[in-house]
C-alpha atoms as a PDB file:
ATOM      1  CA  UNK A   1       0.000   0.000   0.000  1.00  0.00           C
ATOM      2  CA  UNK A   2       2.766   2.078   0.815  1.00  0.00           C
ATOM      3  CA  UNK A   3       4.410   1.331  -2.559  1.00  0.00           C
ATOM      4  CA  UNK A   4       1.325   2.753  -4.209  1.00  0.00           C
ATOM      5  CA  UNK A   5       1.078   5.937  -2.522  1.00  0.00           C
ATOM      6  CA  UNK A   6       5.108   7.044  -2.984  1.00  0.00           C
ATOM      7  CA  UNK A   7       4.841   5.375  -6.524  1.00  0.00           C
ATOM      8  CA  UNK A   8       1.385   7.969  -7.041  1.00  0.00           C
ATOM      9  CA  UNK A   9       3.104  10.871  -5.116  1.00  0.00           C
ATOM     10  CA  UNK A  10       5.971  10.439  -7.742  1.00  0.00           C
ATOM     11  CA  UNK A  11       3.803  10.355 -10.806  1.00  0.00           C
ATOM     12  CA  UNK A  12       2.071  13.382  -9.893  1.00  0.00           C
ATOM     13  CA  UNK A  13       5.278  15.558  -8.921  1.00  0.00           C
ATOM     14  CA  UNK A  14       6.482  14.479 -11.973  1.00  0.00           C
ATOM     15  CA  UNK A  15       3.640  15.325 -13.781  1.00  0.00           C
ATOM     16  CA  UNK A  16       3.927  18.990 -12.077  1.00  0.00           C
ATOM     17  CA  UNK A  17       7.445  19.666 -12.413  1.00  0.00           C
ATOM     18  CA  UNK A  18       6.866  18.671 -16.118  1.00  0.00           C
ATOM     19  CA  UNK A  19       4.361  20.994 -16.479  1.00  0.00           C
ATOM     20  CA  UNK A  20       6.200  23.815 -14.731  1.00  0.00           C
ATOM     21  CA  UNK A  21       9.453  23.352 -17.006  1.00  0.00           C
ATOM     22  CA  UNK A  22       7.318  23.800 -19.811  1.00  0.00           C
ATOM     23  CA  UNK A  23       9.509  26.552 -22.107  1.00  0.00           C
ATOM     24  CA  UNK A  24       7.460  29.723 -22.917  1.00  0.00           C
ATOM     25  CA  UNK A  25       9.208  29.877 -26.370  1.00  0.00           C
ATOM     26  CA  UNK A  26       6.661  32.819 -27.530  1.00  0.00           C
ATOM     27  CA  UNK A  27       6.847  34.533 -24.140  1.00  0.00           C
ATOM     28  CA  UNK A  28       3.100  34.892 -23.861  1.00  0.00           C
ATOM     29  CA  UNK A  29       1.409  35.210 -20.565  1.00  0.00           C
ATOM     30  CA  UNK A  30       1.474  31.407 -19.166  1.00  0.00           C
ATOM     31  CA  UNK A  31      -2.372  31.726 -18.509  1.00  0.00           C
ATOM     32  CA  UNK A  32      -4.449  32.890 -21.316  1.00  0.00           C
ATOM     33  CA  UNK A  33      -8.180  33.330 -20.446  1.00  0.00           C
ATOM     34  CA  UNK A  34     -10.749  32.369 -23.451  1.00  0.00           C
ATOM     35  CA  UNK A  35     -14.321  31.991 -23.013  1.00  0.00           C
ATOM     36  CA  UNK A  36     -13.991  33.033 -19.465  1.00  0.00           C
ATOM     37  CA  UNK A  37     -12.165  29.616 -18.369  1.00  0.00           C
ATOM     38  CA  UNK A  38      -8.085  29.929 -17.695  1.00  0.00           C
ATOM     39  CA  UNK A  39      -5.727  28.045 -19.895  1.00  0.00           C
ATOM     40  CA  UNK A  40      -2.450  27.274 -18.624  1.00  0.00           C
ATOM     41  CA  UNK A  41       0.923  26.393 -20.792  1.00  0.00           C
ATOM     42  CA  UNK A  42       1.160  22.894 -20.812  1.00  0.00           C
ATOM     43  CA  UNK A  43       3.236  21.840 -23.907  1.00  0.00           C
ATOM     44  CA  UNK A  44       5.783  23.875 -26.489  1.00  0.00           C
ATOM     45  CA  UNK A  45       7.924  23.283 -29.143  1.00  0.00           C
ATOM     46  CA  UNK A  46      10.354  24.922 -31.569  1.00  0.00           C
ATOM     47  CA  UNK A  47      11.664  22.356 -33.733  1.00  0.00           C
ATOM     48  CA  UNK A  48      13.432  25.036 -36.368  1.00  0.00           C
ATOM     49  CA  UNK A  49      14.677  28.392 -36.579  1.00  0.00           C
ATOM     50  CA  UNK A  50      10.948  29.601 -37.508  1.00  0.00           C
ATOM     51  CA  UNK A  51       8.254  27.176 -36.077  1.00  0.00           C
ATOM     52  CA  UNK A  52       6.928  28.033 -33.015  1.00  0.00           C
ATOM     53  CA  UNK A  53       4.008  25.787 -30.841  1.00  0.00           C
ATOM     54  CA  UNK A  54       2.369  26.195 -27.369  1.00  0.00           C
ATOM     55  CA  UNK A  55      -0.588  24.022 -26.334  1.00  0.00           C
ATOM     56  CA  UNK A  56      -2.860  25.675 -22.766  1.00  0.00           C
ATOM     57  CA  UNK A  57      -5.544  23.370 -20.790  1.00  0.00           C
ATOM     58  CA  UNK A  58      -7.603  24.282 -17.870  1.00  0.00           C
ATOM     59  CA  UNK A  59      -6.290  22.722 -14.896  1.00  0.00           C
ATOM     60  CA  UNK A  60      -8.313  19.692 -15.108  1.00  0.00           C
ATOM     61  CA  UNK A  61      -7.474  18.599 -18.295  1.00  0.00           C
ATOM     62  CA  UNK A  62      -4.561  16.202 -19.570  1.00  0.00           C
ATOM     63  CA  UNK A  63      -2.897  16.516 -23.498  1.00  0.00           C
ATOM     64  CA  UNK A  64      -4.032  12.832 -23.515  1.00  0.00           C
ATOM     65  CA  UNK A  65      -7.735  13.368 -23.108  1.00  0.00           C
ATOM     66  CA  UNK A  66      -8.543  16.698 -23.054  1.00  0.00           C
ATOM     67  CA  UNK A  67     -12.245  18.699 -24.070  1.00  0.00           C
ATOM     68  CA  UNK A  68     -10.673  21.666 -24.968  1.00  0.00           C
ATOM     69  CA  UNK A  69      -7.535  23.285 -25.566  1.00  0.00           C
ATOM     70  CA  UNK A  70      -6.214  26.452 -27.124  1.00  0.00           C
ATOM     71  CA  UNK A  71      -3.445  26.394 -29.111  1.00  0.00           C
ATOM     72  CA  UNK A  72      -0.811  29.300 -30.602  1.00  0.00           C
ATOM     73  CA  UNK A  73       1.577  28.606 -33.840  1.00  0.00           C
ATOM     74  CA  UNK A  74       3.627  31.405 -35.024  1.00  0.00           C
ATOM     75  CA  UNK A  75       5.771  31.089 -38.366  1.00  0.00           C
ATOM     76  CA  UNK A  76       8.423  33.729 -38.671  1.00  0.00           C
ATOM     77  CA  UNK A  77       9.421  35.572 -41.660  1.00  0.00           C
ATOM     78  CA  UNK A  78       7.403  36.169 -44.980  1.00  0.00           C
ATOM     79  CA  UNK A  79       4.376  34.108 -45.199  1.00  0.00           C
ATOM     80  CA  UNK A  80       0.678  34.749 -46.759  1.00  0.00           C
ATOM     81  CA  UNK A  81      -2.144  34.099 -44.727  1.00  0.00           C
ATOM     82  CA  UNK A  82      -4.178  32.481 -48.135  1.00  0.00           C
ATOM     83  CA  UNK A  83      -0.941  30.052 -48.701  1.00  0.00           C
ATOM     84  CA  UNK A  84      -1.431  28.576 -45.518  1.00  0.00           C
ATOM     85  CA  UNK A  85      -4.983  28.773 -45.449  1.00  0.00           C
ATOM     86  CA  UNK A  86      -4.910  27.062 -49.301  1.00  0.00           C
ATOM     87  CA  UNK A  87      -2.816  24.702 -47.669  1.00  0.00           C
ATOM     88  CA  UNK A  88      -4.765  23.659 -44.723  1.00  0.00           C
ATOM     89  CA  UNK A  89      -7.996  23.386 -47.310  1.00  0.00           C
ATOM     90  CA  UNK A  90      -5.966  20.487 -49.175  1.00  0.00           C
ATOM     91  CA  UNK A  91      -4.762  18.833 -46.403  1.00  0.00           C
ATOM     92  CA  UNK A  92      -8.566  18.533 -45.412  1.00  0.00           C
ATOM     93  CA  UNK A  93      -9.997  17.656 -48.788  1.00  0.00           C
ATOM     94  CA  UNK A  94      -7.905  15.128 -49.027  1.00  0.00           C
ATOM     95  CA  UNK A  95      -8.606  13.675 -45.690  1.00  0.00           C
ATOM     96  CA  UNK A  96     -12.231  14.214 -46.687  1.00  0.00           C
ATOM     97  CA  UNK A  97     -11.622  11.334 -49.254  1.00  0.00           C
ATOM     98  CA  UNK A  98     -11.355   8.859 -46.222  1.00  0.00           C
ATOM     99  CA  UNK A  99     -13.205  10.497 -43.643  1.00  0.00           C
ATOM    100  CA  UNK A 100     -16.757  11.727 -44.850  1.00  0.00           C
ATOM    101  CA  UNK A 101     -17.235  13.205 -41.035  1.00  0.00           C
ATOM    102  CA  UNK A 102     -15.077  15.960 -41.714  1.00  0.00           C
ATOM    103  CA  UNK A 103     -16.798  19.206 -43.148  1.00  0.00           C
ATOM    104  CA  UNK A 104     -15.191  22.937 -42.725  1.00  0.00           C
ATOM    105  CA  UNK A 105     -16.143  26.201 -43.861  1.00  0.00           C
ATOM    106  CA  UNK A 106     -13.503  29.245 -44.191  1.00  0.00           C
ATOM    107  CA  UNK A 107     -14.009  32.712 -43.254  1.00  0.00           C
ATOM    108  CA  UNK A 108     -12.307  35.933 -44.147  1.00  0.00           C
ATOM    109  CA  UNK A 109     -12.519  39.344 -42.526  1.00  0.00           C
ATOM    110  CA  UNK A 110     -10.218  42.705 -42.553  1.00  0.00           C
ATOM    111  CA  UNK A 111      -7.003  40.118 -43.836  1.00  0.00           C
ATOM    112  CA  UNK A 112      -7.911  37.129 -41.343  1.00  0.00           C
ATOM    113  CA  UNK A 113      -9.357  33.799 -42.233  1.00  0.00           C
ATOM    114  CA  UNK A 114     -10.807  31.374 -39.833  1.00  0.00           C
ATOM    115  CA  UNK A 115     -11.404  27.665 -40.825  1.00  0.00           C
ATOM    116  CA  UNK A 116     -14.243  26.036 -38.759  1.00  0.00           C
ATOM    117  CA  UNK A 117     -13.578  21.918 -38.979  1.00  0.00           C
ATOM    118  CA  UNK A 118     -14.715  18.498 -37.810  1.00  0.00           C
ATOM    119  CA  UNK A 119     -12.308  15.965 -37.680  1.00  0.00           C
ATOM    120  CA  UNK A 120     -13.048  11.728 -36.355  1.00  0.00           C
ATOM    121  CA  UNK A 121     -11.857   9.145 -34.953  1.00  0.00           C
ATOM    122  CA  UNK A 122     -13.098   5.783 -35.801  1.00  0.00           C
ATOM    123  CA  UNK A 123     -13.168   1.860 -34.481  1.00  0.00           C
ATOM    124  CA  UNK A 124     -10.579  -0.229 -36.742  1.00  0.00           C
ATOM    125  CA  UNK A 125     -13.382  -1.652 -38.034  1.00  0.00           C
ATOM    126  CA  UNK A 126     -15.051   1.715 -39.158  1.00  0.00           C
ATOM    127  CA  UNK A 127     -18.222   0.806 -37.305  1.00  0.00           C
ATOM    128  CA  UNK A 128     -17.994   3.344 -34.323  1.00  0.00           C
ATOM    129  CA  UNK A 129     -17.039   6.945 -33.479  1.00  0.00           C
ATOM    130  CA  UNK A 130     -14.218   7.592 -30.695  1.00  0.00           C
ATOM    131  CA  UNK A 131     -13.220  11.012 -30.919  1.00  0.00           C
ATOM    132  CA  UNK A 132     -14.977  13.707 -32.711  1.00  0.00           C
ATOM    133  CA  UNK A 133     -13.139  17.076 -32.687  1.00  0.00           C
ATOM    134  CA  UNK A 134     -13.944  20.548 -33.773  1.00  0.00           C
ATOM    135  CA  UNK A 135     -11.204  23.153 -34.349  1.00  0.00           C
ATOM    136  CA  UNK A 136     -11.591  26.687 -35.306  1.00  0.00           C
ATOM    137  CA  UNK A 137      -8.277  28.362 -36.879  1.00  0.00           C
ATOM    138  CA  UNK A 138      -7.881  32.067 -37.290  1.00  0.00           C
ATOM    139  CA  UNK A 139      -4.799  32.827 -39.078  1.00  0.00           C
ATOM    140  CA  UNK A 140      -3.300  36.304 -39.016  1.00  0.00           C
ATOM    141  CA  UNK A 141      -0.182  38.263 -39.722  1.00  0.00           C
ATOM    142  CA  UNK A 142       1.805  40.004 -37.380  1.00  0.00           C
ATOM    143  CA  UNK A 143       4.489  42.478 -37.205  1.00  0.00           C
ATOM    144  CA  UNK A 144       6.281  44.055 -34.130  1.00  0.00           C
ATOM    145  CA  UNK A 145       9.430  46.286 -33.690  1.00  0.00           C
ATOM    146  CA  UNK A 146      11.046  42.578 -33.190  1.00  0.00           C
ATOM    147  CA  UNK A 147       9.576  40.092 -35.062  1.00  0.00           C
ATOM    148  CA  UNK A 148       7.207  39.541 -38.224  1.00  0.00           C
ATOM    149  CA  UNK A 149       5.264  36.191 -39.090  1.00  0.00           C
ATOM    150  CA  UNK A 150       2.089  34.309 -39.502  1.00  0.00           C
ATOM    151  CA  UNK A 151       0.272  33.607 -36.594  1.00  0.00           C
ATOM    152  CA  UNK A 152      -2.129  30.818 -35.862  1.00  0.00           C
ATOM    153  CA  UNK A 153      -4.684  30.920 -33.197  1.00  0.00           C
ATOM    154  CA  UNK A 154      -6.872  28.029 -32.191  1.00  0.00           C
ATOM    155  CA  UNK A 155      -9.690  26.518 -30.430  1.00  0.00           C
ATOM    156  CA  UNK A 156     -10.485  22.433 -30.463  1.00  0.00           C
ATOM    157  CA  UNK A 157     -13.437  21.001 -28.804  1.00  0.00           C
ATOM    158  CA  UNK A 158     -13.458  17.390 -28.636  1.00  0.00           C
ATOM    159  CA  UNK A 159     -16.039  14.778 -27.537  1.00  0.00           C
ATOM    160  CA  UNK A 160     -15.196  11.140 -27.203  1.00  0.00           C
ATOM    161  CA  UNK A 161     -17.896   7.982 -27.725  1.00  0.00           C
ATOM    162  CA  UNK A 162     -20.611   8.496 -25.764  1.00  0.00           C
ATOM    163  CA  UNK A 163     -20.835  11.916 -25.500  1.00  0.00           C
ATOM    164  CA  UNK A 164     -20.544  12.409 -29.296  1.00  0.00           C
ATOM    165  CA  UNK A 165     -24.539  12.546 -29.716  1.00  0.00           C
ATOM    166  CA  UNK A 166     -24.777  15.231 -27.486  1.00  0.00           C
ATOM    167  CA  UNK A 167     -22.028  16.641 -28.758  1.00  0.00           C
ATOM    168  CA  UNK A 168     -23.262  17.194 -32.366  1.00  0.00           C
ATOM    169  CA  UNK A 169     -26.703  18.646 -30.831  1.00  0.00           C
ATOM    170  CA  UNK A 170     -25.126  21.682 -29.254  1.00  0.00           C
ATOM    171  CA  UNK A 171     -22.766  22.215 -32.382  1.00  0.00           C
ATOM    172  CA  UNK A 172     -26.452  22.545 -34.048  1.00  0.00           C
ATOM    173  CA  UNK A 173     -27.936  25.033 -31.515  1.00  0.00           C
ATOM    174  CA  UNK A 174     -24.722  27.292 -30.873  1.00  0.00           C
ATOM    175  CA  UNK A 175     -22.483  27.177 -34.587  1.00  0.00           C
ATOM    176  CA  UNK A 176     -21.463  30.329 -34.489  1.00  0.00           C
ATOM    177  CA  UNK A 177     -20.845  30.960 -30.627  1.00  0.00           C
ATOM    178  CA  UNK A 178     -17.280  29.517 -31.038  1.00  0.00           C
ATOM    179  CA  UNK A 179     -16.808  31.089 -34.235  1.00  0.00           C
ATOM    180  CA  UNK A 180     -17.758  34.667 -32.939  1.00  0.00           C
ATOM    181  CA  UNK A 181     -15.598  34.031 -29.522  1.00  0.00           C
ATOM    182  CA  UNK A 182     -12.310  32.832 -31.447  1.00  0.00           C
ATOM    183  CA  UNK A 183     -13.135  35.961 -34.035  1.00  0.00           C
ATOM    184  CA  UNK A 184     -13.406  38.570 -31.846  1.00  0.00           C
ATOM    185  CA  UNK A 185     -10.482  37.030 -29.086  1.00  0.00           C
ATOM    186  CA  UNK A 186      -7.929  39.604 -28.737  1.00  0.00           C
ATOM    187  CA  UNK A 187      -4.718  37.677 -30.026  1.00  0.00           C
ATOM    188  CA  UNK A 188      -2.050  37.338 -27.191  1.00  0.00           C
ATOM    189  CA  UNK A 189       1.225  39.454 -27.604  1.00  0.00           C
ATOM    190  CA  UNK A 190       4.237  37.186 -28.696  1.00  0.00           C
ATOM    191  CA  UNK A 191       7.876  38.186 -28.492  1.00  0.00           C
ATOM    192  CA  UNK A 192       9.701  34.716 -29.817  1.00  0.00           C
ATOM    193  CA  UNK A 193      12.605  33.611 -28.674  1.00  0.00           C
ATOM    194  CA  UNK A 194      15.637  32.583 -30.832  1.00  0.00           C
END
């Protein structure tokens, strides 16, 4: 019993000096707060001189099961918001081909597009839904005394198996809720580090 506890105790002060070495590559402010809930930094990355990732979760969520999450990319230098918009389109036409669940519709306003998808999950054997998710994009470009780039601003609602029904009901009622929030979201400052 003992063994259990110190063995849990460890997992979880791993778990929270994971989360607390988490490297604020884009120096944001480690808490964003979107639709009145707080998102913490959980996860980053900057594979390459220009690439830039951060993931945020409310407290009680996990990367490996999570109901929502916000997400920031930033690409610097010189790149077109309809290049990587045109690119995102093929990426989910062509997924399309295999997955008739998906379904997205783009949006442009004063030199920002957002692109509202569904994405799935299935069973091996095609016969049942385990993960639907919903992401809204809204790609923008930035420029600052420092730094200039393409920046990538996201929302993904997910619902897994048994709460997909439900799930699908209140994307019917409230569409454009998300869409509107994510539009209108003032976009966090970023100052990226080298």
């Amino acid at each position: 019993m003992n063994k259990l506890i110190v063995t849990t105790l460890l997992l979880f002060l791993s778990i929270v000096v994971n989360s607390q070495n988490v490297e604020n590559y884009l120096e944001t402010e480690k808490t964003i707060k979107f639709d009145n809930q707080n998102y913490n930094l959980v996860w980053s990355s900057h594979p390459n001189e220009v690439y830039y990732k951060q993931e945020y979760l409310t407290k009680e969520q996990t990367l490996e099961k999570f109901k929502s999450m916000v997400t920031i990319d930033f690409l610097k230098g010189e790149f077109k918001v309809k290049d990587l918009v045109n690119q995102k389109i093929q990426e989910l036409e062509k997924a399309k081909e295999t997955n008739p669940i998906i379904n997205f519709t783009v949006l442009e306003k004063d030199g920002e597009t957002i692109i509202d998808f569904i994405m799935s999950v299935s069973s091996e054997d095609g016969k049942k839904l385990l993960v639907v998710e919903r992401n809204i994009y809204r790609y923008t470009n930035i420029e600052t005394e420092k730094t200039k780039g393409l920046l990538l601003f996201s929302v993904s609602k997910r619902a897994y198996e048994n709460e997909i029904s439900e799930f699908f009901e209140n994307l019917k009622k409230n569409k454009n809720s998300l869409i509107m929030k994510v539009g209108n979201f003032e976009i966090p400052k970023i100052n990226p580090k080298k």
